[in-house]
C-alpha atoms as a PDB file:
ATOM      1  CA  UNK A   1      -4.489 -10.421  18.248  1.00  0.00           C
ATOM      2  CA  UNK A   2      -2.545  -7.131  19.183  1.00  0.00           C
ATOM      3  CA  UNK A   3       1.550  -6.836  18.994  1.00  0.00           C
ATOM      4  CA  UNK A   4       2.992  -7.271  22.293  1.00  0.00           C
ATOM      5  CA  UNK A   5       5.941  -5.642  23.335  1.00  0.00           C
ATOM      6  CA  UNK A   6       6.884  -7.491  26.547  1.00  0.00           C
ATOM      7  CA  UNK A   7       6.941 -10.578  23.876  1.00  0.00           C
ATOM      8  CA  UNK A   8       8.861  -9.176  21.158  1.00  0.00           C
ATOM      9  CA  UNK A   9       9.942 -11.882  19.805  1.00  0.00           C
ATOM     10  CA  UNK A  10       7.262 -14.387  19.845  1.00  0.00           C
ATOM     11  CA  UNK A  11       4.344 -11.613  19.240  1.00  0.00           C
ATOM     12  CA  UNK A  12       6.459 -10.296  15.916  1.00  0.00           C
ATOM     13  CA  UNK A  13       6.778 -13.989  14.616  1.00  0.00           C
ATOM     14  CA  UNK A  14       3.106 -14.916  15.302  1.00  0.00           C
ATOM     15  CA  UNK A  15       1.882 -12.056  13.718  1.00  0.00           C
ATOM     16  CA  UNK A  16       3.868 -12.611  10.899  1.00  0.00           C
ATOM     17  CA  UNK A  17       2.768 -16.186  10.480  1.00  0.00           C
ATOM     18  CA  UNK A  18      -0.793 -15.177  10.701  1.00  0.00           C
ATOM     19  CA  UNK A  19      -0.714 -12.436   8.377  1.00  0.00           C
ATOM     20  CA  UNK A  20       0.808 -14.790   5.691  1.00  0.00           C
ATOM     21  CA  UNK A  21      -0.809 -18.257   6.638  1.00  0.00           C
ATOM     22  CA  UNK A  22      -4.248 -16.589   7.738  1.00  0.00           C
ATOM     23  CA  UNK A  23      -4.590 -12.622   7.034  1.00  0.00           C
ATOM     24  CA  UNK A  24      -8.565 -12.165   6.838  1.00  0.00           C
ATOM     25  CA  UNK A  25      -8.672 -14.087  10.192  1.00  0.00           C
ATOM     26  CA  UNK A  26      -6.114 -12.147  11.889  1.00  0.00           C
ATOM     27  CA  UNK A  27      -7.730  -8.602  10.656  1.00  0.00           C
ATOM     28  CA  UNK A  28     -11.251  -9.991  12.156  1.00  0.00           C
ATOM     29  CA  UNK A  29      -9.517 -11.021  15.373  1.00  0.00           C
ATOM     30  CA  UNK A  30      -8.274  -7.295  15.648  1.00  0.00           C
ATOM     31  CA  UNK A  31      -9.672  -4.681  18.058  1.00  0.00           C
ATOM     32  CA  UNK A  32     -11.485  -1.740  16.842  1.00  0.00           C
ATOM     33  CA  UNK A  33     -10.901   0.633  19.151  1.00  0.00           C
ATOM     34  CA  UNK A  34      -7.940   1.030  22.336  1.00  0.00           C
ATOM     35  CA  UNK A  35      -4.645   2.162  22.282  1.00  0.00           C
ATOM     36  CA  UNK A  36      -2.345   2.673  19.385  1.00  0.00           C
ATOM     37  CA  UNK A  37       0.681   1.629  21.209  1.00  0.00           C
ATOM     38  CA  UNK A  38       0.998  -1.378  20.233  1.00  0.00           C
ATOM     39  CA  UNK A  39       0.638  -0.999  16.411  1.00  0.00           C
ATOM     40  CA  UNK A  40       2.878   1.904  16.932  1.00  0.00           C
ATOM     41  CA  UNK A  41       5.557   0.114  18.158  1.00  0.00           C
ATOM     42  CA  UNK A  42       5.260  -2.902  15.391  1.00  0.00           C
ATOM     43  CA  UNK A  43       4.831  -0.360  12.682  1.00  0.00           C
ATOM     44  CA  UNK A  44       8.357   1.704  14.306  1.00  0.00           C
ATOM     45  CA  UNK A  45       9.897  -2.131  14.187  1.00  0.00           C
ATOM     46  CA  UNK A  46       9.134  -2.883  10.932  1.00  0.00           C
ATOM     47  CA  UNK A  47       9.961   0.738   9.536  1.00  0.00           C
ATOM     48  CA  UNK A  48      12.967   0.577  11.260  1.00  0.00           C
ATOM     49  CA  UNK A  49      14.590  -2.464   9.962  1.00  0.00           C
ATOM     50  CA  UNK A  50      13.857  -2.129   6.424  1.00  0.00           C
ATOM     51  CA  UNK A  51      15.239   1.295   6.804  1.00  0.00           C
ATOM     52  CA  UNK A  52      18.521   0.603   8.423  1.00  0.00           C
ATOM     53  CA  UNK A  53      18.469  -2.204   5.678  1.00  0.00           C
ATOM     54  CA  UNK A  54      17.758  -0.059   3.198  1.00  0.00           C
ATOM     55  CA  UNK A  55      19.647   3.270   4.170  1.00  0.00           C
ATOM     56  CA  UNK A  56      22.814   0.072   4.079  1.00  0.00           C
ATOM     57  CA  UNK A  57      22.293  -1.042   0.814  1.00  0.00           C
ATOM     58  CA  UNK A  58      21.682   2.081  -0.959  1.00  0.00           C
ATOM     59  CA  UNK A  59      25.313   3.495   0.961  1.00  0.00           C
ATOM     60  CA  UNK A  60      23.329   6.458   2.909  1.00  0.00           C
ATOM     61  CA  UNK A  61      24.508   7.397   5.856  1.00  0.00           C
ATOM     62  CA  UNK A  62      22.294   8.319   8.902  1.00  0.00           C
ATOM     63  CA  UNK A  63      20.587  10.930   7.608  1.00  0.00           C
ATOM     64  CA  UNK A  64      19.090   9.272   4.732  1.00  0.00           C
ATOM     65  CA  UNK A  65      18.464   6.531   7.326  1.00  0.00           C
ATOM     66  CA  UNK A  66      16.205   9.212   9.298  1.00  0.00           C
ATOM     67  CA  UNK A  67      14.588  10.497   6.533  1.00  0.00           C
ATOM     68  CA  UNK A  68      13.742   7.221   5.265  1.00  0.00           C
ATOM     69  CA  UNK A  69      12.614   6.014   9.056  1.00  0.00           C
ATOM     70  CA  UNK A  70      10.477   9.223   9.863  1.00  0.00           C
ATOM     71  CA  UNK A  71       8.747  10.032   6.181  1.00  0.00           C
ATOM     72  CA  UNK A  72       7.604   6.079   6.178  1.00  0.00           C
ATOM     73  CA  UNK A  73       6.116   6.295   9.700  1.00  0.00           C
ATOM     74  CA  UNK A  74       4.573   9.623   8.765  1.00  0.00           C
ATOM     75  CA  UNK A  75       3.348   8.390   5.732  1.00  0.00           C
ATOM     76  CA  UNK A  76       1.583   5.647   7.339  1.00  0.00           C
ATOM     77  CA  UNK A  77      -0.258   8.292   9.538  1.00  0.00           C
ATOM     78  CA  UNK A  78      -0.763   9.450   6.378  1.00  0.00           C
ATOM     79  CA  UNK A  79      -2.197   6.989   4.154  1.00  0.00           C
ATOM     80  CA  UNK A  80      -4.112   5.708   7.689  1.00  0.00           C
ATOM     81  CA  UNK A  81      -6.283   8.730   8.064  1.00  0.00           C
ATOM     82  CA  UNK A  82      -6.549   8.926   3.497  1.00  0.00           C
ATOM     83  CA  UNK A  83      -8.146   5.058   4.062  1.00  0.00           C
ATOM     84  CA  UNK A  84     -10.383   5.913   6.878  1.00  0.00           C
ATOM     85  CA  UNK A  85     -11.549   8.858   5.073  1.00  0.00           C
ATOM     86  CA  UNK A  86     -12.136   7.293   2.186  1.00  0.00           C
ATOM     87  CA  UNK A  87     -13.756   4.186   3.975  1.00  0.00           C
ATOM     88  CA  UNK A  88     -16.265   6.456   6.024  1.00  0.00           C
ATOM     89  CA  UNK A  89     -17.245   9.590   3.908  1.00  0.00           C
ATOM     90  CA  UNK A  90     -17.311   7.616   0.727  1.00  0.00           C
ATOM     91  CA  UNK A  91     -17.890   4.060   1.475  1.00  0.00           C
ATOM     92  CA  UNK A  92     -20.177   5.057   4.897  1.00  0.00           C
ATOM     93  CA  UNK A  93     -18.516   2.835   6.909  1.00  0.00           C
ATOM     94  CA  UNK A  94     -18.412   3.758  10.394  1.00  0.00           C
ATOM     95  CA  UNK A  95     -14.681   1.600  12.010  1.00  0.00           C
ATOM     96  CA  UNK A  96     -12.722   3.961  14.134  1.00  0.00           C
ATOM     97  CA  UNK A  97      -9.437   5.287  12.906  1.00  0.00           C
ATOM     98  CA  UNK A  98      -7.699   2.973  15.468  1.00  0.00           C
ATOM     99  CA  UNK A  99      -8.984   0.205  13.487  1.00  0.00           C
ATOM    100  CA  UNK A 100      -7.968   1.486  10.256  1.00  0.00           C
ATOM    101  CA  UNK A 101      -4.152   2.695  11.315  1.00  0.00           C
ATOM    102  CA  UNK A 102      -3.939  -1.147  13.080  1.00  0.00           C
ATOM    103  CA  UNK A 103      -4.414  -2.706   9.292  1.00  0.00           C
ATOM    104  CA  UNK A 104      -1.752   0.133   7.782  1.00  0.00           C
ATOM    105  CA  UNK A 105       0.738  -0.861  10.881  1.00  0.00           C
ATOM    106  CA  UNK A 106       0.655  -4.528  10.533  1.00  0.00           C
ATOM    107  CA  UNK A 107       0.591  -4.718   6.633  1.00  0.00           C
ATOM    108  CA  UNK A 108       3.962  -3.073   7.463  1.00  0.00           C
ATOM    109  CA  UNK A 109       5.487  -6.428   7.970  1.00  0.00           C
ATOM    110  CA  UNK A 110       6.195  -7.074   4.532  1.00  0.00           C
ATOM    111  CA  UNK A 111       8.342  -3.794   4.325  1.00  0.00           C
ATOM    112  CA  UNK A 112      11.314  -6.227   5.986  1.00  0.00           C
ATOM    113  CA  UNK A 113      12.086  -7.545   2.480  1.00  0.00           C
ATOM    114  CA  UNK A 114      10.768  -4.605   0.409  1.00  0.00           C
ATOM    115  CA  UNK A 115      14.398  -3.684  -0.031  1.00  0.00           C
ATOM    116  CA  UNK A 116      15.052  -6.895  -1.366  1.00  0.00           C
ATOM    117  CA  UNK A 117      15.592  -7.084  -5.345  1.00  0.00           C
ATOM    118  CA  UNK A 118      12.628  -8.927  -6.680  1.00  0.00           C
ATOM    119  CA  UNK A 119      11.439 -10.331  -3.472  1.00  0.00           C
ATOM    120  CA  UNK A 120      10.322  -7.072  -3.136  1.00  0.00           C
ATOM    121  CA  UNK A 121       8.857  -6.010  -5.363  1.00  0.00           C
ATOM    122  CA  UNK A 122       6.407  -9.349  -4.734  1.00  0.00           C
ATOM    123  CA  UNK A 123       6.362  -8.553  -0.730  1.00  0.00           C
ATOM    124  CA  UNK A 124       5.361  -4.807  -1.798  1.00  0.00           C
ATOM    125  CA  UNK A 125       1.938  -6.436  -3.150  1.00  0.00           C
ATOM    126  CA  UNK A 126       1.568  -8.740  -0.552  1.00  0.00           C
ATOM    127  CA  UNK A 127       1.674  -5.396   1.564  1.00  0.00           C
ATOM    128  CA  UNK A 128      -1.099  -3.656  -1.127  1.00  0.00           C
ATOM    129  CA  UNK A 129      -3.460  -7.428  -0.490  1.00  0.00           C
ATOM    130  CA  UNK A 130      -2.951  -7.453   3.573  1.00  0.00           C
ATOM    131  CA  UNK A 131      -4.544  -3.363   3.229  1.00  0.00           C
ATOM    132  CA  UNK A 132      -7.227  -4.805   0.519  1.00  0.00           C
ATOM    133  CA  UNK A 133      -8.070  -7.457   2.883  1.00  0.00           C
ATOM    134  CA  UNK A 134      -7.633  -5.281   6.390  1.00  0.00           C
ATOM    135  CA  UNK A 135     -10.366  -2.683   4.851  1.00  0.00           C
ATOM    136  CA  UNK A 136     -12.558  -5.486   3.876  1.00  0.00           C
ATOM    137  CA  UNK A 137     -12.973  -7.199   7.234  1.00  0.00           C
ATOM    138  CA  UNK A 138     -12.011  -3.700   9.472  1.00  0.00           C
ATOM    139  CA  UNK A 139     -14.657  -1.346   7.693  1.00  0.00           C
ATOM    140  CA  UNK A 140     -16.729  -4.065   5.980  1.00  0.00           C
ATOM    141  CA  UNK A 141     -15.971  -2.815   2.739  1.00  0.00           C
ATOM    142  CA  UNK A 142     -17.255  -4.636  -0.619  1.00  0.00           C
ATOM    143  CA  UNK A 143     -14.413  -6.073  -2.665  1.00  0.00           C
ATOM    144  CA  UNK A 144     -14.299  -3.045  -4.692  1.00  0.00           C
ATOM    145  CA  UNK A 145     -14.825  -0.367  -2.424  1.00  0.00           C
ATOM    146  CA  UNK A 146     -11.661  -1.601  -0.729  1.00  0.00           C
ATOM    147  CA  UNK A 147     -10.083  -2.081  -4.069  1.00  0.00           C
ATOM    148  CA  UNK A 148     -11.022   2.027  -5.403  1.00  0.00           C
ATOM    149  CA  UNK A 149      -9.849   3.007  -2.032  1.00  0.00           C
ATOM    150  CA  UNK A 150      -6.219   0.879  -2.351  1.00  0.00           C
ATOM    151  CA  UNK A 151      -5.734   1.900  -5.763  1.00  0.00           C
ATOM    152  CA  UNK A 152      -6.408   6.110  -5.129  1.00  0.00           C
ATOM    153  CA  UNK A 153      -4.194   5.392  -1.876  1.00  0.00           C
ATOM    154  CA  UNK A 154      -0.903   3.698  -4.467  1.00  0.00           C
ATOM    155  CA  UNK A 155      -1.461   6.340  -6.952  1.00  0.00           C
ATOM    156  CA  UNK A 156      -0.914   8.889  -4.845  1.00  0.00           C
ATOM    157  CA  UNK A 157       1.615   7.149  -3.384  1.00  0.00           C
ATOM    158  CA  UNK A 158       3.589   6.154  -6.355  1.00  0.00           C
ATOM    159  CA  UNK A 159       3.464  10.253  -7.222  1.00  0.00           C
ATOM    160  CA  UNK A 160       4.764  11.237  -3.750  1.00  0.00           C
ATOM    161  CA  UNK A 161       7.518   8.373  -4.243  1.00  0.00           C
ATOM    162  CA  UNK A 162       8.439   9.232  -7.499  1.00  0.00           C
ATOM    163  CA  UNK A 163       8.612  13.465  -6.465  1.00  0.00           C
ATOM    164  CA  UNK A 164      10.537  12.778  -3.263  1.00  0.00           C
ATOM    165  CA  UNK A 165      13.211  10.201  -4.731  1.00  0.00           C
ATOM    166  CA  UNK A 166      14.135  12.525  -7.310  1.00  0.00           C
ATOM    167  CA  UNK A 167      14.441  15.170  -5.156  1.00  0.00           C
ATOM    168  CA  UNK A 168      16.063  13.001  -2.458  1.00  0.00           C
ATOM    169  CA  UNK A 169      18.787  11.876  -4.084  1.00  0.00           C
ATOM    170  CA  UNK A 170      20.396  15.497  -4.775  1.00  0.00           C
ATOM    171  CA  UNK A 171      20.068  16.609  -0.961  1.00  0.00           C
ATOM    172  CA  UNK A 172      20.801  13.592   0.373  1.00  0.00           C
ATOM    173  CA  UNK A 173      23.932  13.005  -2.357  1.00  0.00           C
ATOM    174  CA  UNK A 174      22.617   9.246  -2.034  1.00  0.00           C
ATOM    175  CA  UNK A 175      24.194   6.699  -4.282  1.00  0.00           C
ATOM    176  CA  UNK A 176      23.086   5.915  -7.546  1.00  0.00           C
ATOM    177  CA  UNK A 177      20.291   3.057  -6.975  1.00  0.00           C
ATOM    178  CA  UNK A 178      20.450   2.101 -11.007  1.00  0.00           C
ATOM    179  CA  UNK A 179      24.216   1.436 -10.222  1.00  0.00           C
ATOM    180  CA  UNK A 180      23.317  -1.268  -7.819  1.00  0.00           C
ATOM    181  CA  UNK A 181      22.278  -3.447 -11.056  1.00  0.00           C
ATOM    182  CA  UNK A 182      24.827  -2.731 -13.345  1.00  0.00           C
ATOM    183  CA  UNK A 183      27.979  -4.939 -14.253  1.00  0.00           C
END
Protein backbone atom coordinates (compact mmCIF):
# COMPACT_ATOMS: atom_id res chain seq x y z
CA UNK A 1 0.00 0.00 0.00
CA UNK A 2 2.01 3.02 -1.51
CA UNK A 3 1.02 6.94 -0.78
CA UNK A 4 -0.88 8.30 -3.55
CA UNK A 5 -0.71 11.68 -4.54
CA UNK A 6 -3.69 12.06 -6.91
CA UNK A 7 -5.61 10.89 -3.50
CA UNK A 8 -4.11 13.05 -1.03
CA UNK A 9 -6.44 13.04 1.18
CA UNK A 10 -7.82 9.65 1.44
CA UNK A 11 -4.22 7.88 0.77
CA UNK A 12 -2.66 10.16 3.88
CA UNK A 13 -5.64 9.09 6.20
CA UNK A 14 -5.51 5.36 5.24
CA UNK A 15 -2.06 5.15 5.74
CA UNK A 16 -2.30 6.68 8.88
CA UNK A 17 -5.00 4.37 10.11
CA UNK A 18 -3.02 1.41 9.06
CA UNK A 19 0.14 2.34 10.50
CA UNK A 20 -1.60 2.80 13.95
CA UNK A 21 -4.47 0.11 13.78
CA UNK A 22 -2.23 -2.46 11.73
CA UNK A 23 1.64 -1.41 11.22
CA UNK A 24 3.39 -4.97 10.66
CA UNK A 25 0.64 -5.59 8.01
CA UNK A 26 1.01 -2.43 6.25
CA UNK A 27 5.08 -2.75 6.17
CA UNK A 28 4.50 -6.46 4.59
CA UNK A 29 2.00 -5.05 2.11
CA UNK A 30 4.83 -2.55 0.99
CA UNK A 31 6.84 -2.82 -2.25
CA UNK A 32 10.44 -3.53 -2.21
CA UNK A 33 11.63 -2.04 -4.97
CA UNK A 34 10.02 1.02 -7.64
CA UNK A 35 9.98 4.50 -7.39
CA UNK A 36 10.62 6.69 -4.44
CA UNK A 37 8.14 9.23 -5.40
CA UNK A 38 5.67 8.42 -3.58
CA UNK A 39 7.34 8.03 -0.12
CA UNK A 40 9.04 11.18 -1.09
CA UNK A 41 6.19 13.11 -1.33
CA UNK A 42 4.48 11.63 2.10
CA UNK A 43 7.75 12.00 3.88
CA UNK A 44 7.94 16.10 2.31
CA UNK A 45 4.06 16.18 3.74
CA UNK A 46 4.67 15.04 6.92
CA UNK A 47 8.08 17.03 7.35
CA UNK A 48 6.42 19.86 6.23
CA UNK A 49 3.60 20.24 8.57
CA UNK A 50 5.27 19.50 11.71
CA UNK A 51 7.75 22.02 10.60
CA UNK A 52 5.57 24.92 9.77
CA UNK A 53 3.95 23.75 13.15
CA UNK A 54 6.89 23.72 14.78
CA UNK A 55 8.94 26.71 13.22
CA UNK A 56 5.10 28.54 14.70
CA UNK A 57 5.31 27.50 18.02
CA UNK A 58 8.86 27.95 18.72
CA UNK A 59 8.34 31.93 17.07
CA UNK A 60 11.00 31.22 14.08
CA UNK A 61 10.52 32.79 11.21
CA UNK A 62 11.08 31.20 7.72
CA UNK A 63 14.37 30.47 7.95
CA UNK A 64 14.29 28.34 10.90
CA UNK A 65 11.22 26.91 9.12
CA UNK A 66 13.71 25.85 6.15
CA UNK A 67 16.26 24.66 8.15
CA UNK A 68 14.01 22.65 10.15
CA UNK A 69 12.09 21.35 6.72
CA UNK A 70 15.38 20.53 4.72
CA UNK A 71 17.83 19.02 7.71
CA UNK A 72 14.67 16.55 8.65
CA UNK A 73 14.22 15.41 5.02
CA UNK A 74 17.98 15.10 4.73
CA UNK A 75 18.24 13.37 7.76
CA UNK A 76 15.85 10.83 6.74
CA UNK A 77 18.10 10.15 3.62
CA UNK A 78 20.30 9.94 6.21
CA UNK A 79 19.28 7.62 8.78
CA UNK A 80 17.63 5.55 5.50
CA UNK A 81 20.90 4.61 3.96
CA UNK A 82 22.62 4.21 8.18
CA UNK A 83 19.50 1.38 8.49
CA UNK A 84 20.08 -0.27 5.24
CA UNK A 85 23.66 -0.41 5.93
CA UNK A 86 23.37 -1.65 9.02
CA UNK A 87 20.55 -4.17 7.95
CA UNK A 88 22.73 -5.62 4.98
CA UNK A 89 26.51 -5.52 5.94
CA UNK A 90 25.79 -6.44 9.50
CA UNK A 91 22.57 -8.20 9.71
CA UNK A 92 23.10 -9.82 5.83
CA UNK A 93 19.94 -8.96 4.81
CA UNK A 94 19.62 -8.37 1.27
CA UNK A 95 15.98 -5.57 0.93
CA UNK A 96 16.78 -2.80 -1.45
CA UNK A 97 17.30 0.68 -0.15
CA UNK A 98 13.86 1.61 -1.65
CA UNK A 99 12.44 -0.67 0.81
CA UNK A 100 14.28 0.58 3.66
CA UNK A 101 13.80 4.62 2.91
CA UNK A 102 9.74 3.55 2.36
CA UNK A 103 9.71 2.37 6.31
CA UNK A 104 11.87 5.79 7.35
CA UNK A 105 9.19 7.91 5.09
CA UNK A 106 6.06 6.52 6.44
CA UNK A 107 7.15 6.21 10.18
CA UNK A 108 7.27 9.98 9.45
CA UNK A 109 3.63 10.24 10.16
CA UNK A 110 3.92 10.50 13.70
CA UNK A 111 6.22 13.66 13.31
CA UNK A 112 2.57 15.66 12.88
CA UNK A 113 2.26 15.74 16.69
CA UNK A 114 5.97 15.45 17.62
CA UNK A 115 5.76 19.15 18.34
CA UNK A 116 3.12 18.56 20.61
CA UNK A 117 4.04 18.80 24.52
CA UNK A 118 3.78 15.32 25.84
CA UNK A 119 1.88 13.87 23.01
CA UNK A 120 5.04 13.99 21.60
CA UNK A 121 7.17 12.89 23.18
CA UNK A 122 4.78 9.45 23.15
CA UNK A 123 4.23 9.88 19.13
CA UNK A 124 8.23 10.22 18.92
CA UNK A 125 8.31 6.39 20.13
CA UNK A 126 5.54 5.35 18.27
CA UNK A 127 7.82 6.73 15.33
CA UNK A 128 11.12 4.63 16.96
CA UNK A 129 8.31 1.12 17.05
CA UNK A 130 6.83 1.78 13.29
CA UNK A 131 11.10 1.72 12.22
CA UNK A 132 11.54 -1.42 14.77
CA UNK A 133 8.69 -3.03 13.15
CA UNK A 134 9.37 -1.69 9.29
CA UNK A 135 13.06 -3.40 9.58
CA UNK A 136 11.57 -6.48 10.96
CA UNK A 137 9.11 -7.31 8.20
CA UNK A 138 11.21 -5.07 5.24
CA UNK A 139 14.72 -6.79 5.85
CA UNK A 140 13.51 -9.77 7.91
CA UNK A 141 15.42 -8.78 10.75
CA UNK A 142 15.27 -10.78 14.24
CA UNK A 143 13.73 -8.74 17.03
CA UNK A 144 17.04 -7.66 18.11
CA UNK A 145 18.88 -7.09 15.12
CA UNK A 146 16.22 -4.49 14.36
CA UNK A 147 16.35 -3.35 17.90
CA UNK A 148 20.74 -2.83 17.86
CA UNK A 149 20.16 -1.23 14.57
CA UNK A 150 17.20 1.39 16.04
CA UNK A 151 19.04 2.04 19.06
CA UNK A 152 22.81 2.93 17.16
CA UNK A 153 20.42 4.90 14.63
CA UNK A 154 18.68 7.25 18.07
CA UNK A 155 22.00 7.55 19.60
CA UNK A 156 23.43 9.06 16.97
CA UNK A 157 20.60 10.88 16.47
CA UNK A 158 20.03 12.23 19.87
CA UNK A 159 24.00 13.52 19.51
CA UNK A 160 23.35 15.25 16.15
CA UNK A 161 20.07 16.78 17.85
CA UNK A 162 21.58 17.79 20.84
CA UNK A 163 24.97 19.50 18.69
CA UNK A 164 22.71 21.21 16.15
CA UNK A 165 20.02 22.73 18.69
CA UNK A 166 22.62 24.29 20.61
CA UNK A 167 24.20 25.61 17.88
CA UNK A 168 20.88 26.49 16.19
CA UNK A 169 19.52 28.56 18.47
CA UNK A 170 22.45 31.31 18.35
CA UNK A 171 22.33 31.58 14.37
CA UNK A 172 18.98 31.26 14.08
CA UNK A 173 18.32 33.85 17.31
CA UNK A 174 15.29 31.30 17.87
CA UNK A 175 13.23 31.77 20.96
CA UNK A 176 13.93 30.30 24.10
CA UNK A 177 12.09 26.70 23.93
CA UNK A 178 12.48 26.32 28.04
CA UNK A 179 10.42 29.64 28.07
CA UNK A 180 7.53 27.96 26.42
CA UNK A 181 6.96 26.06 29.94
CA UNK A 182 7.50 28.59 32.30
CA UNK A 183 4.81 30.71 34.27
Amino acid sequence: MEFSPTQLVESFARIGKELVARPRVFFQSLPQQGSLLNPILFLALCVFLSSLCLANILNGDYRFFLLLFFSNMLSAVIVSGLLHGLATRVFGSSASFAATFRVVAYSSVTDLAAWIPFIGTIASMYGIYLIFLGLQEIHRLKQRQAGIAVIVIMTLALAMGITAASLGKDVLHLADPGALFSN
